[in-house]
C-alpha atoms as a PDB file:
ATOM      1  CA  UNK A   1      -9.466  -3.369   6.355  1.00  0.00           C
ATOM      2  CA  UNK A   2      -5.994  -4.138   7.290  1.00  0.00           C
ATOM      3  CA  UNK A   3      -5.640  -5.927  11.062  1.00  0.00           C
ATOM      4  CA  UNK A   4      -3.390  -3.904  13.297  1.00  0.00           C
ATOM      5  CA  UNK A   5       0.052  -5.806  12.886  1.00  0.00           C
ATOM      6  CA  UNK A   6      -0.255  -4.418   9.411  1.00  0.00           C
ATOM      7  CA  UNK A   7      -1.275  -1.201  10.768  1.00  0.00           C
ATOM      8  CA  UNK A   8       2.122  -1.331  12.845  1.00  0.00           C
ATOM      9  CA  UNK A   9       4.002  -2.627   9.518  1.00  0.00           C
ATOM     10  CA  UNK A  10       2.980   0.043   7.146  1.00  0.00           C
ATOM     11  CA  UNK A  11       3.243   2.671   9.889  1.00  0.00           C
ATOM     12  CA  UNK A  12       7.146   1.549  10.947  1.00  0.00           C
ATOM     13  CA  UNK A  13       8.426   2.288   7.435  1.00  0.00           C
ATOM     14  CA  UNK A  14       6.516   5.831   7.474  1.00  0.00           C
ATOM     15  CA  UNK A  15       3.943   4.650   5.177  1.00  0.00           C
ATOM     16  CA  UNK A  16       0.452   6.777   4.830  1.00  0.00           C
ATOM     17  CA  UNK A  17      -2.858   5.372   4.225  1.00  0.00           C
ATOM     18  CA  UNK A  18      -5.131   6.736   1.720  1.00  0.00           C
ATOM     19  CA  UNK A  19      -8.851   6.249   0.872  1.00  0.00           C
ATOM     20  CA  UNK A  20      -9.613   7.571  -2.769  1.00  0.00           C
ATOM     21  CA  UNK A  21     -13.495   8.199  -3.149  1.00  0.00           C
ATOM     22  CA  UNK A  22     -15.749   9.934  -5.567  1.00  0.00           C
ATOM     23  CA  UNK A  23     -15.262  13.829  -4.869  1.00  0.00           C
ATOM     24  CA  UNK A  24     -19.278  13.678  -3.554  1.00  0.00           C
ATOM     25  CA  UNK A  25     -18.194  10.968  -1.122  1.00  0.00           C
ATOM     26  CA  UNK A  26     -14.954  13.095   0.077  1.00  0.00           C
ATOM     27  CA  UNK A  27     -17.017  14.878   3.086  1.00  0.00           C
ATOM     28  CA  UNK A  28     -18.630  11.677   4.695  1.00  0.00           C
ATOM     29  CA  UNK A  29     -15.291   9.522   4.253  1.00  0.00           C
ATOM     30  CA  UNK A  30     -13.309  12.344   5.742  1.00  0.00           C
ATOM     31  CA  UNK A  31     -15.569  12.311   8.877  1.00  0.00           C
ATOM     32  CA  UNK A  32     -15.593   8.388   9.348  1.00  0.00           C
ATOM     33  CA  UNK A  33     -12.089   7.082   8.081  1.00  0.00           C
ATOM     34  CA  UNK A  34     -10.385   5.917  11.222  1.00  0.00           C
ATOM     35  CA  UNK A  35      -7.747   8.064  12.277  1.00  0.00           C
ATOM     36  CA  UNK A  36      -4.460   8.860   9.917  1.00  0.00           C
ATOM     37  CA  UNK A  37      -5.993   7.817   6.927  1.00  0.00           C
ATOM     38  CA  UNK A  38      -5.319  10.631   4.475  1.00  0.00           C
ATOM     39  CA  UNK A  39      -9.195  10.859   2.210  1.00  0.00           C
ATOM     40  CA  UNK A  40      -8.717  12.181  -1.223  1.00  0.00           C
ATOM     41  CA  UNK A  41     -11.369  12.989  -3.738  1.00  0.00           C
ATOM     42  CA  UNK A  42     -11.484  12.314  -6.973  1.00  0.00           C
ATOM     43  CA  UNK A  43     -13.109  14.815  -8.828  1.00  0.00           C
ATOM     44  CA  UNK A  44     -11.861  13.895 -12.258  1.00  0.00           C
ATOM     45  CA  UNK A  45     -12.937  10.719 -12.463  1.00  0.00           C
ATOM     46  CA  UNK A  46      -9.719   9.608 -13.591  1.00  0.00           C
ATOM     47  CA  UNK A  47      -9.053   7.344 -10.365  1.00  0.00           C
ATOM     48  CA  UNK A  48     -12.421   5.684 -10.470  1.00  0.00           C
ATOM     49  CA  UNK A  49     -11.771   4.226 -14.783  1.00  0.00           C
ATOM     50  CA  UNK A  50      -8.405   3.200 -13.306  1.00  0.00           C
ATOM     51  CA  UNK A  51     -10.257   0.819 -10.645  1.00  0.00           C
ATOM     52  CA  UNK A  52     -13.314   0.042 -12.800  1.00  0.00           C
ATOM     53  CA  UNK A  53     -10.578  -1.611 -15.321  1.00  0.00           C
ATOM     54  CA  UNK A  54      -8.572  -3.505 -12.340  1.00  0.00           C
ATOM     55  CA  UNK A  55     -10.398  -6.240 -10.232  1.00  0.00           C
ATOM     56  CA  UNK A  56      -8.113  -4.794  -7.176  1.00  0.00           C
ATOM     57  CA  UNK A  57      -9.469  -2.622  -4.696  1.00  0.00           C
ATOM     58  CA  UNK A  58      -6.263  -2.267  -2.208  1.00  0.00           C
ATOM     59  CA  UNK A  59      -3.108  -0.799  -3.949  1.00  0.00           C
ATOM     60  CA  UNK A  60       0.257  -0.660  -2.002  1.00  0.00           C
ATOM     61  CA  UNK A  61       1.844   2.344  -3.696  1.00  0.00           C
ATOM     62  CA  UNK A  62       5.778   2.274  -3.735  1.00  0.00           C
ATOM     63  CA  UNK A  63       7.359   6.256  -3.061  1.00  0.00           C
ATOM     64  CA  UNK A  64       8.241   6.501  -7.115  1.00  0.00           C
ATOM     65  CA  UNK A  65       4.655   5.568  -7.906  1.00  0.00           C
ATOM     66  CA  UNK A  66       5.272   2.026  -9.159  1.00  0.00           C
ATOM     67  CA  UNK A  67       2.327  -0.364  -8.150  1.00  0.00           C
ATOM     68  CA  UNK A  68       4.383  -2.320  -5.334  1.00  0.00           C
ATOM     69  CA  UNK A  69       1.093  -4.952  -4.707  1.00  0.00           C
ATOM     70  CA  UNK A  70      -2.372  -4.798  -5.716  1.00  0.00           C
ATOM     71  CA  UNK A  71      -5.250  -6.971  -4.093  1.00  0.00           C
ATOM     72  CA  UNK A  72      -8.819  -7.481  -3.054  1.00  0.00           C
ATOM     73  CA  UNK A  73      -9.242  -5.965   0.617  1.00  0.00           C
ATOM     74  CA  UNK A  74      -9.297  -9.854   2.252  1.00  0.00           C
ATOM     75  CA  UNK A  75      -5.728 -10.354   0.759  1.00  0.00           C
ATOM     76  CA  UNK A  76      -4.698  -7.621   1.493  1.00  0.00           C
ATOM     77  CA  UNK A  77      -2.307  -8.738   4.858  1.00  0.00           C
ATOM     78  CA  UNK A  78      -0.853 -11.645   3.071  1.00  0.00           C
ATOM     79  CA  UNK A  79       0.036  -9.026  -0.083  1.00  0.00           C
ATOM     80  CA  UNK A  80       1.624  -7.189   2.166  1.00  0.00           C
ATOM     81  CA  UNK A  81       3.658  -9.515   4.037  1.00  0.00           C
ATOM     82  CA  UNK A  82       4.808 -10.602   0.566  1.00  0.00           C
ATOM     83  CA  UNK A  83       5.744  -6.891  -0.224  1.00  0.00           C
ATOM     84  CA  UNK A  84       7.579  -6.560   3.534  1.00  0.00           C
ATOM     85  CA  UNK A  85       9.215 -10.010   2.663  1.00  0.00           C
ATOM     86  CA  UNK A  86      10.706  -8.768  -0.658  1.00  0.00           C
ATOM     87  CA  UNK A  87      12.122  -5.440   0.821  1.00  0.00           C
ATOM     88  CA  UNK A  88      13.681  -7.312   3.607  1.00  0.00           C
ATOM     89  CA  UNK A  89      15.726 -10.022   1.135  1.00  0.00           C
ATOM     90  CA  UNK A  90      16.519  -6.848  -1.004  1.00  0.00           C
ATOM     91  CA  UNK A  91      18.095  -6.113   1.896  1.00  0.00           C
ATOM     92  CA  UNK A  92      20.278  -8.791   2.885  1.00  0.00           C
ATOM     93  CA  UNK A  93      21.313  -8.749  -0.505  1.00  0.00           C
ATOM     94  CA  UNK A  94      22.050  -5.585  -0.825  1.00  0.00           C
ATOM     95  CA  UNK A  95      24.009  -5.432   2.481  1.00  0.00           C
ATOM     96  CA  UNK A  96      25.740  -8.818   1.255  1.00  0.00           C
ATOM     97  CA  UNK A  97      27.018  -7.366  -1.551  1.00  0.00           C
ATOM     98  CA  UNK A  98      28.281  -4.203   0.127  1.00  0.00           C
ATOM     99  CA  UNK A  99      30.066  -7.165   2.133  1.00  0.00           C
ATOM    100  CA  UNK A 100      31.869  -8.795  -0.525  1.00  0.00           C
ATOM    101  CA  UNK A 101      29.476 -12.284   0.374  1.00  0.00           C
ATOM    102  CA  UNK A 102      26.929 -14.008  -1.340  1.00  0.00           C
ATOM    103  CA  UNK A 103      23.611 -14.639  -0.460  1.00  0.00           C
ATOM    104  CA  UNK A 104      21.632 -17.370  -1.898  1.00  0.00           C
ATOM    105  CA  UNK A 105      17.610 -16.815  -1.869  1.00  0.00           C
END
C-alpha cells in the first residue's frame, strides 16, 4: 500500500507496520502480509467500531498513541510526507532554540 521510498521512510525512524484484521482473518493475513509487517487480531471487536466510525483506513500511530495522520490507503504517501515534514521543522526549531536563533516557518 505504501511505495517503497515510504517503506525506507517509516523504516529509517524504526517505525513498525501493522495490519489489524478480524481475529478469523489473523491466520491468512499472517501468511500473506509482505515481510515485517507485524498482523494483529482483533478479537474484541473493539478495533473494527473504531474504523467502522472513521472513513480512514491507514493510521500513522505516533509512540504515545496519539493519531499522528490518518488517511485512505491512496493518500497515504502524501500523509506521510506531511507527517515526515512536520517532525523535521520541529526539528530545526527545536535545535534553533537550543541555539539561541530564530527560525521563521
Amino acid at each position: 500500500m505504501l511505495p517503497t521510498a515510504s517503506i525506507k521512510a517509516l523504516e529509517a525512524l524504526g517505525a513498525k507496520l501493522v495490519a489489524l484484521v478480524p481475529e478469523t482473518q489473523r491466520e491468512w493475513a499472517e501468511e500473506n502480509m509482505s515481510d515485517g509487517v507485524l498482523v494483529l487480531g482483533d478479537h474484541t471487536g473493539r478495533m473494527k467500531k473504531w474504523f467502522d466510525e472513521r472513513p480512514t483506513p491507514m493510521i500513522f500511530l505516533r509512540p504515545d498513541r496519539f493519531v499522528a495522520g490518518a488517511c485512505l490507503h491512496q493518500n497515504g504517501p502524501a500523509t506521510l510526507q506531511a507527517i515526515l515534514d512536520s517532525m523535521g521543522r520541529a526539528a530545526e526549531q527545536h535545535r534553533a532554540k537550543s541555539q539561541g536563533s530564530t527560525l521563521s516557518v
